[in-house]
C-alpha atoms as a PDB file:
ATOM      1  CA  UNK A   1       0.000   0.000   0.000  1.00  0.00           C
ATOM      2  CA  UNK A   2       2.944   2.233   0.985  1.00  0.00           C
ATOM      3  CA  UNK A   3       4.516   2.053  -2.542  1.00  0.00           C
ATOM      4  CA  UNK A   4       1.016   2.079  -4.304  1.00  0.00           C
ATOM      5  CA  UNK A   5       0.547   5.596  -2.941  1.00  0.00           C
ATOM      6  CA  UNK A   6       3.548   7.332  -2.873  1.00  0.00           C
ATOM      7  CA  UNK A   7       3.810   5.690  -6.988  1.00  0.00           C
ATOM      8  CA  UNK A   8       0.448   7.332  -7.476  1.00  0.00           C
ATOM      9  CA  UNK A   9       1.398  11.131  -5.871  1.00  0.00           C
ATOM     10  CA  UNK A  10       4.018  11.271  -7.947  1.00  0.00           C
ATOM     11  CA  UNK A  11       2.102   9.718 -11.283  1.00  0.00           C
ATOM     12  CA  UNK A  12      -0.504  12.273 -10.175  1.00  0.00           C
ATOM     13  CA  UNK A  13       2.528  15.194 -10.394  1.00  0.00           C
ATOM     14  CA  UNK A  14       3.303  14.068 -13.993  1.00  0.00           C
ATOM     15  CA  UNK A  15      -0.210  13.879 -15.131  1.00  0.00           C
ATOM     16  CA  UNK A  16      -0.980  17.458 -13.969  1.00  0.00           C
ATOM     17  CA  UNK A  17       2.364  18.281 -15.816  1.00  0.00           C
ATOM     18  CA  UNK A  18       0.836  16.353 -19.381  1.00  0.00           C
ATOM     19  CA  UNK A  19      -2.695  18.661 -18.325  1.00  0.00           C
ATOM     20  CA  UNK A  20      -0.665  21.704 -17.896  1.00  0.00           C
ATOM     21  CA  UNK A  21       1.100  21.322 -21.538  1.00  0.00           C
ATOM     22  CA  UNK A  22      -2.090  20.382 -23.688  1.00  0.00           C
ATOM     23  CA  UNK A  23      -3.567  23.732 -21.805  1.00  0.00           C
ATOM     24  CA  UNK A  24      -0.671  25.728 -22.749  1.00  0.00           C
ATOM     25  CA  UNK A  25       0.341  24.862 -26.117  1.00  0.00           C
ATOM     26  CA  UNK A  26      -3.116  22.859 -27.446  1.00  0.00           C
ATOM     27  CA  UNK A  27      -5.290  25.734 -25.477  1.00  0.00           C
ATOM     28  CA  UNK A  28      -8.059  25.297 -28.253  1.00  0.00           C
ATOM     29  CA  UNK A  29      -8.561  21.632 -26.838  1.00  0.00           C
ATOM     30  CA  UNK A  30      -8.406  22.128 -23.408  1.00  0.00           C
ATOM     31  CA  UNK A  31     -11.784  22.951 -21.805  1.00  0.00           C
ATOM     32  CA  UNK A  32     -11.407  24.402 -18.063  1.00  0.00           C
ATOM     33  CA  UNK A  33     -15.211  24.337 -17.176  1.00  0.00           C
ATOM     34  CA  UNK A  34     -15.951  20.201 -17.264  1.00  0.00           C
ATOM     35  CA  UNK A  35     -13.729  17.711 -16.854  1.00  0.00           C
ATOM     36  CA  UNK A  36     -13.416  15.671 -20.370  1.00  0.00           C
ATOM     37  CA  UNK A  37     -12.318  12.135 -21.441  1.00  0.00           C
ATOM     38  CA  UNK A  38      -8.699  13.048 -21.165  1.00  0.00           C
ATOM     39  CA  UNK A  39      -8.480  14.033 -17.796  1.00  0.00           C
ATOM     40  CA  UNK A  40     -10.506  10.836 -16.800  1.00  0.00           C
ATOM     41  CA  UNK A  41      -8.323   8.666 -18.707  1.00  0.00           C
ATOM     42  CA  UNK A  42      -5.010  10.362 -16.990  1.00  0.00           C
ATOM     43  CA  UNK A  43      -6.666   9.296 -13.818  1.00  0.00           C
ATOM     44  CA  UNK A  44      -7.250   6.055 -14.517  1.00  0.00           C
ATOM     45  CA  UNK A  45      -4.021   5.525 -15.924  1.00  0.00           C
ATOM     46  CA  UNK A  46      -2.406   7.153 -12.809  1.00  0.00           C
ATOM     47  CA  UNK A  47      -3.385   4.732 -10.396  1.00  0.00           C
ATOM     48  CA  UNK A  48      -3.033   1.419 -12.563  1.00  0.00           C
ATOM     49  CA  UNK A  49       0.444   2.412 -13.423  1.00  0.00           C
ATOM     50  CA  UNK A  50       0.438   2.762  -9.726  1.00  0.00           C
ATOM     51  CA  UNK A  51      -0.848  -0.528  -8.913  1.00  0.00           C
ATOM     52  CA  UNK A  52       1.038  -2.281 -11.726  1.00  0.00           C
ATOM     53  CA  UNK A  53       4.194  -0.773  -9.945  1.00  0.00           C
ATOM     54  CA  UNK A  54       2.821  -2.213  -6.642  1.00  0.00           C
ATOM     55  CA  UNK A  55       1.038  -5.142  -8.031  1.00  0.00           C
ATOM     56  CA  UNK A  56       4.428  -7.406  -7.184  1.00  0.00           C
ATOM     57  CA  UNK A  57       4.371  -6.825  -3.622  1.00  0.00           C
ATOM     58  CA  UNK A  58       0.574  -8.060  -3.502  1.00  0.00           C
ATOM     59  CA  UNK A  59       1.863 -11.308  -4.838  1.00  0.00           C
ATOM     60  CA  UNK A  60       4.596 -12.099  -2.328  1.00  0.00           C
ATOM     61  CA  UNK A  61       7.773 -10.998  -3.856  1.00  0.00           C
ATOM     62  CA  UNK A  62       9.009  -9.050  -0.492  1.00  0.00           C
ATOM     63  CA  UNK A  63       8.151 -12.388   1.431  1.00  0.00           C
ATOM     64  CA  UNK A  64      11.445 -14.317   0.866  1.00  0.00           C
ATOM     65  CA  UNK A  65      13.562 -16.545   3.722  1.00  0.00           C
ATOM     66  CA  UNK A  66      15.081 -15.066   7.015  1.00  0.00           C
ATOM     67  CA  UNK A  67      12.950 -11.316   6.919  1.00  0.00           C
ATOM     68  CA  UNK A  68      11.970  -9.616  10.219  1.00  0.00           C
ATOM     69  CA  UNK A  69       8.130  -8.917  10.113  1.00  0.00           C
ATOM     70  CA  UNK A  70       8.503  -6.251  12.391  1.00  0.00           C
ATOM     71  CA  UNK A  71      10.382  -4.352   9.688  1.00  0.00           C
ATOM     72  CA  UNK A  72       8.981  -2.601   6.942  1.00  0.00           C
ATOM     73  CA  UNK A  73      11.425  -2.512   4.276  1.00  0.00           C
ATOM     74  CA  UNK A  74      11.886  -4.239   0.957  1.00  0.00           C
ATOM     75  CA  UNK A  75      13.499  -7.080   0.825  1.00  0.00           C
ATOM     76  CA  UNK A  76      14.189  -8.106  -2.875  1.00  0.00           C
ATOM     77  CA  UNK A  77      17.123  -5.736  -4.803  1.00  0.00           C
ATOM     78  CA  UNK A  78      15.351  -6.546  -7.753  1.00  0.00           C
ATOM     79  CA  UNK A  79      11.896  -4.970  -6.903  1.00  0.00           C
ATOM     80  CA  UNK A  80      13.903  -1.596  -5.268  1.00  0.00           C
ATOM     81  CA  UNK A  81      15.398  -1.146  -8.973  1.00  0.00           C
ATOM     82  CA  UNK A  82      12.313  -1.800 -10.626  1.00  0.00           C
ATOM     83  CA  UNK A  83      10.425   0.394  -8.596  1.00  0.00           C
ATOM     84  CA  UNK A  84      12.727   2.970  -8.514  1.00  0.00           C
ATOM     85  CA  UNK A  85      12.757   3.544 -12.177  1.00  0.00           C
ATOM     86  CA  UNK A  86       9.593   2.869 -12.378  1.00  0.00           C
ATOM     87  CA  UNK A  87       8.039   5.575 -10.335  1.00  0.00           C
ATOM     88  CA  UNK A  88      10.658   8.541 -10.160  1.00  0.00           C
ATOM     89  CA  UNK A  89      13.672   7.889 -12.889  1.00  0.00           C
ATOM     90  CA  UNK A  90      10.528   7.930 -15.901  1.00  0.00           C
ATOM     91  CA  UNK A  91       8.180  10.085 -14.595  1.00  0.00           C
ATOM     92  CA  UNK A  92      11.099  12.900 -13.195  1.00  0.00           C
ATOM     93  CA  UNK A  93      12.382  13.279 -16.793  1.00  0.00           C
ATOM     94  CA  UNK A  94       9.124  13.163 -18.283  1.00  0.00           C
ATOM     95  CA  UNK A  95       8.236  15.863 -15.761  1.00  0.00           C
ATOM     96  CA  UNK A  96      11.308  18.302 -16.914  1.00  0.00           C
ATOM     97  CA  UNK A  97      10.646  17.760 -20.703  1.00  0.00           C
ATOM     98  CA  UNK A  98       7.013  18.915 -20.391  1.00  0.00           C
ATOM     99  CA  UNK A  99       7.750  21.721 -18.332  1.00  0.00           C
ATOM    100  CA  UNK A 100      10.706  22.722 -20.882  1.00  0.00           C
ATOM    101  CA  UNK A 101       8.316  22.865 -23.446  1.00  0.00           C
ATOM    102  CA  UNK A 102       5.461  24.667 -21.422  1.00  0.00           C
ATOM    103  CA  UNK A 103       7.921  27.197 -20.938  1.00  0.00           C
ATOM    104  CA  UNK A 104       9.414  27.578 -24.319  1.00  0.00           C
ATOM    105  CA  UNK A 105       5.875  27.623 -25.722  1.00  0.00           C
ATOM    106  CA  UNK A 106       5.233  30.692 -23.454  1.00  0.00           C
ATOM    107  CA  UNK A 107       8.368  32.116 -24.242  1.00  0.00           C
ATOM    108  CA  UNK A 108       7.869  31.856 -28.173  1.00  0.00           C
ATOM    109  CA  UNK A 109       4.074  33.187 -27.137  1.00  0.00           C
ATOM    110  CA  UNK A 110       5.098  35.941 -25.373  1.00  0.00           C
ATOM    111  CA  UNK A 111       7.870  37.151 -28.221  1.00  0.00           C
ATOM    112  CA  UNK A 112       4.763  36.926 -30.304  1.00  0.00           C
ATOM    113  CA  UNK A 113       2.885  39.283 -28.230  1.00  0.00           C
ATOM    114  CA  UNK A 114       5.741  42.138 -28.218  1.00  0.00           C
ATOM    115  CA  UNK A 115       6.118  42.039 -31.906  1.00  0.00           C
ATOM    116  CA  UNK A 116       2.656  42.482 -32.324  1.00  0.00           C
ATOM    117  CA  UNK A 117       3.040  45.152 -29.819  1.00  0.00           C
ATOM    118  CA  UNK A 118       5.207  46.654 -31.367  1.00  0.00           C
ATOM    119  CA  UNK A 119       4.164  46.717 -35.064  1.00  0.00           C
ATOM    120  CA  UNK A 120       0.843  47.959 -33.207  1.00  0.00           C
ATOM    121  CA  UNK A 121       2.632  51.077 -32.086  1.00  0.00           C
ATOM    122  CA  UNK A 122       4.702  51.713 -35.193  1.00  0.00           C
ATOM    123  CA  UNK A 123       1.084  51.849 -37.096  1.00  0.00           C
ATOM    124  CA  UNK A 124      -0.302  54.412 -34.531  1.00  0.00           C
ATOM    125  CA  UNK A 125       2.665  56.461 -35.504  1.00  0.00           C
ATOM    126  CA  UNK A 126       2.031  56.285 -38.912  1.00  0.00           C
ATOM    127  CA  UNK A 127      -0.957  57.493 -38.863  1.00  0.00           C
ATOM    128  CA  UNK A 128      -0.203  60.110 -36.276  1.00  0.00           C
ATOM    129  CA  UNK A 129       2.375  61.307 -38.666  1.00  0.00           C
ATOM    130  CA  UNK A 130      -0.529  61.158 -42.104  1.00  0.00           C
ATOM    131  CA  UNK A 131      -2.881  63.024 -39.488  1.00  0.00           C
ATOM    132  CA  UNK A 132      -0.057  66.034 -39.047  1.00  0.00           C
ATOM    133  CA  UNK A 133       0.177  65.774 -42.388  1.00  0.00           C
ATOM    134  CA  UNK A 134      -3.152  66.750 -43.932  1.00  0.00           C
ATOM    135  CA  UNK A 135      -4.441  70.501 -44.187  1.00  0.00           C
ATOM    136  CA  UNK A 136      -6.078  72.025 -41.671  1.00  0.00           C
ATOM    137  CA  UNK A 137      -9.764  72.648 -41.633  1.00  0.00           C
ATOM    138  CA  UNK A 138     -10.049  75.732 -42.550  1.00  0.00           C
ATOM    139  CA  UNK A 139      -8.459  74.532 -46.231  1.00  0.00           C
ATOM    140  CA  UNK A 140     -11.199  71.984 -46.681  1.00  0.00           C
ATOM    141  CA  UNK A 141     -13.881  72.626 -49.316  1.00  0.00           C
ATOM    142  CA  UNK A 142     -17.253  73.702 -47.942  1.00  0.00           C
ATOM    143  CA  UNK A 143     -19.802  71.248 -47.108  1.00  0.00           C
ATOM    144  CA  UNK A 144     -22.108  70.027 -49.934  1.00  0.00           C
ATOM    145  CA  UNK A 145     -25.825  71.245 -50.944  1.00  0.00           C
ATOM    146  CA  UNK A 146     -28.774  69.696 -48.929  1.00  0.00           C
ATOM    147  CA  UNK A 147     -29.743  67.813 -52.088  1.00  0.00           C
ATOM    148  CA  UNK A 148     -26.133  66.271 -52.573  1.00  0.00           C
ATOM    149  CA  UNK A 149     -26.269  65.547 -49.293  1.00  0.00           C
ATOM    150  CA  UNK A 150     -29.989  63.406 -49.446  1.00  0.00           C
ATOM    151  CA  UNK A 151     -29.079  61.630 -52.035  1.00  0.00           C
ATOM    152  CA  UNK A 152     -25.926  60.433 -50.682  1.00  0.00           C
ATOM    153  CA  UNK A 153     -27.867  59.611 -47.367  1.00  0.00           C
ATOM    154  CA  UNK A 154     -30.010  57.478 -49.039  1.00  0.00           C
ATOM    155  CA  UNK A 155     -26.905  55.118 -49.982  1.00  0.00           C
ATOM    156  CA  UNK A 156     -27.034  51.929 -47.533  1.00  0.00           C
ATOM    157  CA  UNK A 157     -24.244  51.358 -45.665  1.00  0.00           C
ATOM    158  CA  UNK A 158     -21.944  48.617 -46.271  1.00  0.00           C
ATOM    159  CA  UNK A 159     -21.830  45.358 -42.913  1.00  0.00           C
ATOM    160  CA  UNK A 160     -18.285  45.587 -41.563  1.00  0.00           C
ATOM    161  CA  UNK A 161     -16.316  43.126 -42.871  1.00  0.00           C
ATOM    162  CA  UNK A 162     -14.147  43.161 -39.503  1.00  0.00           C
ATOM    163  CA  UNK A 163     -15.096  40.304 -37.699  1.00  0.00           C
ATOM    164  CA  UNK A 164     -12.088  38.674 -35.037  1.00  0.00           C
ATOM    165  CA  UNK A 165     -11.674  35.022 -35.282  1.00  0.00           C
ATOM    166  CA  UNK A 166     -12.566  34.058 -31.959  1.00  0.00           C
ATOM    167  CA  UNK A 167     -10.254  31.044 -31.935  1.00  0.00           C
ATOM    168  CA  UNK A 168      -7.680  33.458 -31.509  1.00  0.00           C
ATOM    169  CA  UNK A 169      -8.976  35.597 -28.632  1.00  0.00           C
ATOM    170  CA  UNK A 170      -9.689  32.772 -26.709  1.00  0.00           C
ATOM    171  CA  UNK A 171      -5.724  31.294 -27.376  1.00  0.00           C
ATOM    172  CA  UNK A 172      -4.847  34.714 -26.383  1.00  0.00           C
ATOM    173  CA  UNK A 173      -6.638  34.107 -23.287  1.00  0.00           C
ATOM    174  CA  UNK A 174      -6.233  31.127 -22.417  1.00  0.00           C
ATOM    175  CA  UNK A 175      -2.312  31.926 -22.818  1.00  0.00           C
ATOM    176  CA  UNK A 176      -2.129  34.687 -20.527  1.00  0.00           C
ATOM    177  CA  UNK A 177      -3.794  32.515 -18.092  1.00  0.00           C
ATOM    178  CA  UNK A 178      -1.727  29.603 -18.182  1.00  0.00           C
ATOM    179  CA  UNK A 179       1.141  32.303 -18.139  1.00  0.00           C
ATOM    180  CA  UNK A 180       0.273  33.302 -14.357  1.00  0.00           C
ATOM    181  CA  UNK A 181      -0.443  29.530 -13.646  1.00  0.00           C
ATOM    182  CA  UNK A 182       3.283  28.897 -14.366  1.00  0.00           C
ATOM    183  CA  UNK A 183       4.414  30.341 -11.806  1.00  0.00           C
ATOM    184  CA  UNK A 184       3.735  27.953  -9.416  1.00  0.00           C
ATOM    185  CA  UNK A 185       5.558  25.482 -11.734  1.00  0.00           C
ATOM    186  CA  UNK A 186       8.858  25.824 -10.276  1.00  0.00           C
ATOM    187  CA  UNK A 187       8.040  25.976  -6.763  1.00  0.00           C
ATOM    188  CA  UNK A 188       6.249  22.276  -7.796  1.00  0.00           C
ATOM    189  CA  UNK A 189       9.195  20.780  -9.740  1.00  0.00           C
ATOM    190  CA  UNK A 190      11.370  21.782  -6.992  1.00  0.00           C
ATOM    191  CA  UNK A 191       9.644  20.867  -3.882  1.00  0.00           C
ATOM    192  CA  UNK A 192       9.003  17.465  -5.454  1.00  0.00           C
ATOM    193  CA  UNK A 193      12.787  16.296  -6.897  1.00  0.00           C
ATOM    194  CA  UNK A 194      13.925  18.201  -3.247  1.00  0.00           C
ATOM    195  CA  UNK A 195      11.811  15.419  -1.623  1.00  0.00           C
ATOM    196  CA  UNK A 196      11.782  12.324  -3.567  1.00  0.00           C
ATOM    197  CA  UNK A 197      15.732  12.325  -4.925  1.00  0.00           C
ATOM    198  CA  UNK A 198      17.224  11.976  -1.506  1.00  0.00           C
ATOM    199  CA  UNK A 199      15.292   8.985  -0.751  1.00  0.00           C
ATOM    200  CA  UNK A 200      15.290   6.996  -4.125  1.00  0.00           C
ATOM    201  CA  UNK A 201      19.275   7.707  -4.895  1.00  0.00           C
ATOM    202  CA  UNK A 202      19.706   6.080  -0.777  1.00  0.00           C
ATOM    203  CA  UNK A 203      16.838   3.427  -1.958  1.00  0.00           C
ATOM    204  CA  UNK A 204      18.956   2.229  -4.812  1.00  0.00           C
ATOM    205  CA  UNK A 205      22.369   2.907  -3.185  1.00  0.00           C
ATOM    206  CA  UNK A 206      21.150   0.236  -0.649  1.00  0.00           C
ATOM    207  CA  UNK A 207      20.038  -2.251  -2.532  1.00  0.00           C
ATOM    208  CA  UNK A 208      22.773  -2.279  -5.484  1.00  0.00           C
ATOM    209  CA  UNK A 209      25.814  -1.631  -2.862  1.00  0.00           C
ATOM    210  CA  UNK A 210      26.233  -4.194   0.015  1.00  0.00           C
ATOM    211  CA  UNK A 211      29.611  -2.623   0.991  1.00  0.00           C
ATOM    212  CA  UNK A 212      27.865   0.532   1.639  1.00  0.00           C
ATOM    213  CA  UNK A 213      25.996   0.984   5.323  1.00  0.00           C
ATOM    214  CA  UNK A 214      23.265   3.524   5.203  1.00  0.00           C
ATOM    215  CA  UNK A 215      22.052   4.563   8.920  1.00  0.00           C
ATOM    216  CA  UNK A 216      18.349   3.471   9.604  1.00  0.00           C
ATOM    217  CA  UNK A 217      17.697   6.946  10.905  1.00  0.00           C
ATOM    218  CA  UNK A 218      18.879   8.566   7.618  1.00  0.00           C
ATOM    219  CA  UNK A 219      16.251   5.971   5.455  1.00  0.00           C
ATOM    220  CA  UNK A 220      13.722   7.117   8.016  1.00  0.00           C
ATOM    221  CA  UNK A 221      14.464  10.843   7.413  1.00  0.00           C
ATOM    222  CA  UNK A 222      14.355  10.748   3.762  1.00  0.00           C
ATOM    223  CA  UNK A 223      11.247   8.122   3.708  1.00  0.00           C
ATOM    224  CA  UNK A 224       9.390  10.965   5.446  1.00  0.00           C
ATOM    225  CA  UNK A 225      10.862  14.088   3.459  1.00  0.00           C
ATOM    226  CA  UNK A 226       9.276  12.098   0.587  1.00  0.00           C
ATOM    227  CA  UNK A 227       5.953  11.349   2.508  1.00  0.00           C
ATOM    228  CA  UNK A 228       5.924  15.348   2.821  1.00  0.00           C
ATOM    229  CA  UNK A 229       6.225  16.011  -0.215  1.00  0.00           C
ATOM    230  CA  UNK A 230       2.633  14.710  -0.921  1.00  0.00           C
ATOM    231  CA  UNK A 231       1.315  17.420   2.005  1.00  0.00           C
ATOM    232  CA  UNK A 232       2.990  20.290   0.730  1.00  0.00           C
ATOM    233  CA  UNK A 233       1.638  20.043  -2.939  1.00  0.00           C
ATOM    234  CA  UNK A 234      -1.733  22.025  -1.294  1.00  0.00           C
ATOM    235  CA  UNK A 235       0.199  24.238   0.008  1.00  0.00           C
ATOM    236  CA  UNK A 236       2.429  25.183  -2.278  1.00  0.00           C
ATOM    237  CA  UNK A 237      -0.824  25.329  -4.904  1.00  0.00           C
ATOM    238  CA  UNK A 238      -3.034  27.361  -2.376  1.00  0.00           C
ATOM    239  CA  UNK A 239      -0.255  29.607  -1.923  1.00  0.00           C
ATOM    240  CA  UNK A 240       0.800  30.565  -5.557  1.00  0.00           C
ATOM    241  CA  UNK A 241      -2.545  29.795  -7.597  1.00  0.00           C
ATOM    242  CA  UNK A 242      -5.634  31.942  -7.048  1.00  0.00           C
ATOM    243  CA  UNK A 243      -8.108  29.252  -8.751  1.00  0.00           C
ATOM    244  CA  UNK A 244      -6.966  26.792  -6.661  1.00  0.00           C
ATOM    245  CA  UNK A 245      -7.155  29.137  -3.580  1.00  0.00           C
ATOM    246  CA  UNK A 246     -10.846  30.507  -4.008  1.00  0.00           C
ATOM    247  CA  UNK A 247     -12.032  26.554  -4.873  1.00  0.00           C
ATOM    248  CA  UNK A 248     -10.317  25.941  -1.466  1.00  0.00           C
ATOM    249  CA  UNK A 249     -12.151  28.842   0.419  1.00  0.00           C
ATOM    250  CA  UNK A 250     -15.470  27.745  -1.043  1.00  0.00           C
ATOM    251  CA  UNK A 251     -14.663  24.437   0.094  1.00  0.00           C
ATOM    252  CA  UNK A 252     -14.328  24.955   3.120  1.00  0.00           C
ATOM    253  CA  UNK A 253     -17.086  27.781   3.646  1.00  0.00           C
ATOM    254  CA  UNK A 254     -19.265  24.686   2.402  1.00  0.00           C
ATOM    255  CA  UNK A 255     -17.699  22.455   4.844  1.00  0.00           C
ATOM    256  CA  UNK A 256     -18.193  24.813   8.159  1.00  0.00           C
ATOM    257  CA  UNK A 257     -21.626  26.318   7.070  1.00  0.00           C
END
């Protein structure tokens, strides 16, 4: 049970890290409102990866010849290495990659957004400098004869062709969204390898080196940093995100009224 759950918080950590980069860089597919097929399915696969991981333990394999019950450890070398890689040396990578390319796709986003800026402002200065340009309105020819005038009333006015795609206003929003949501990004990525490297570099260390003697009390230490690693996630997420920190308020205001 111990490994099933600490495999799924940190299969959970790289699923909201796959979520995070469809939202960023495929933000016409991602809908925020309901939760859709994908986000079900990166659930489900979350915690049968997780049980897959843990499924060998169910079936005996830490029961072998000579081990103290009153210990909770693993016994077979074999299992620690497979389990290891299994849940931190795949996902961690997989983790950084997505990230790199949530922020790059920002980064290229946000160039984006000062060029247009900035050809924005060098057309308001054109025309600033065509306005200075023309005669003053004094020089204009005088107005036209009421009749002139009717008759070119009674024209119909063209529709506006001008019509935003609103694909693009919504990417536009959806971007500078996401953009304040990766902020807390770091703050994740770094609170989770600061908790969970310690204690799987020892876990392999002592199963693949019998010269080397790792004190009991360090394992313990590092077993727990990683076991805190799974409280400070809603922490670190009420702190730095304000969706997450108003659904928590009204959660709570449910909960006490």
């Amino acid at each position: 049970m111990d490994v099933m759950l600490c495999t799924a918080s940190i299969f959970n950590l790289c699923a909201i890290s796959v979520d995070r980069f469809i939202a960023v860089l495929i933000p016409l597919n991602y809908n925020r409102k309901h939760v859709d097929l994908r986000q079900m399915v990166l659930l489900a696969a979350t915690w049968i990866l997780a049980l897959a991981v843990a499924s060998p333990i169910m079936f005996g394999i830490n029961d072998v010849p000579g081990r103290d019950p009153s210990e909770c450890k693993l016994e077979n070398d074999d299992y620690v290495l497979y389990s290891s890689v299994c849940s931190f040396f795949i996902p961690c990578p997989i983790m950084l990659l997505l990230y790199c390319g949530m922020f790059r796709g920002l980064h290229h986003w946000e160039e984006a957004r000062k060029a247009k800026l900035r050809s924005s402002i060098q057309a308001c200065r054109k025309l600033q400098e065509a306005a200075a340009s023309l005669p003053p309105l004094a020089s204009l020819p005088p107005p036209l004869p009421p009749i002139i005038e009717r008759e070119q009333s009674d024209v119909p006015d063209e529709p506006s062709t001008f019509n935003p795609d609103p694909h693009k206003r919504k990417r536009a929003k959806i971007n500078s969204r996401e953009r304040k949501a990766m902020k807390v990004l770091p703050v994740v990525v770094g609170a989770f390898l600061f908790c969970w490297t310690p204690f799987f570099v020892l876990h392999i260390l002592r199963a693949r080196c019998q010269d080397c003697h790792i004190p009991p009390a360090l394992m313990s230490v590092v077993t727990w940093l990683g076991y805190v690693n799974s409280a400070l996630n809603p922490v670190i997420y009420t702190i730095f995100n304000t969706e997450f920190r108003n659904f928590f308020k009204k959660v709570l205001h449910s909960c006490c009224s």
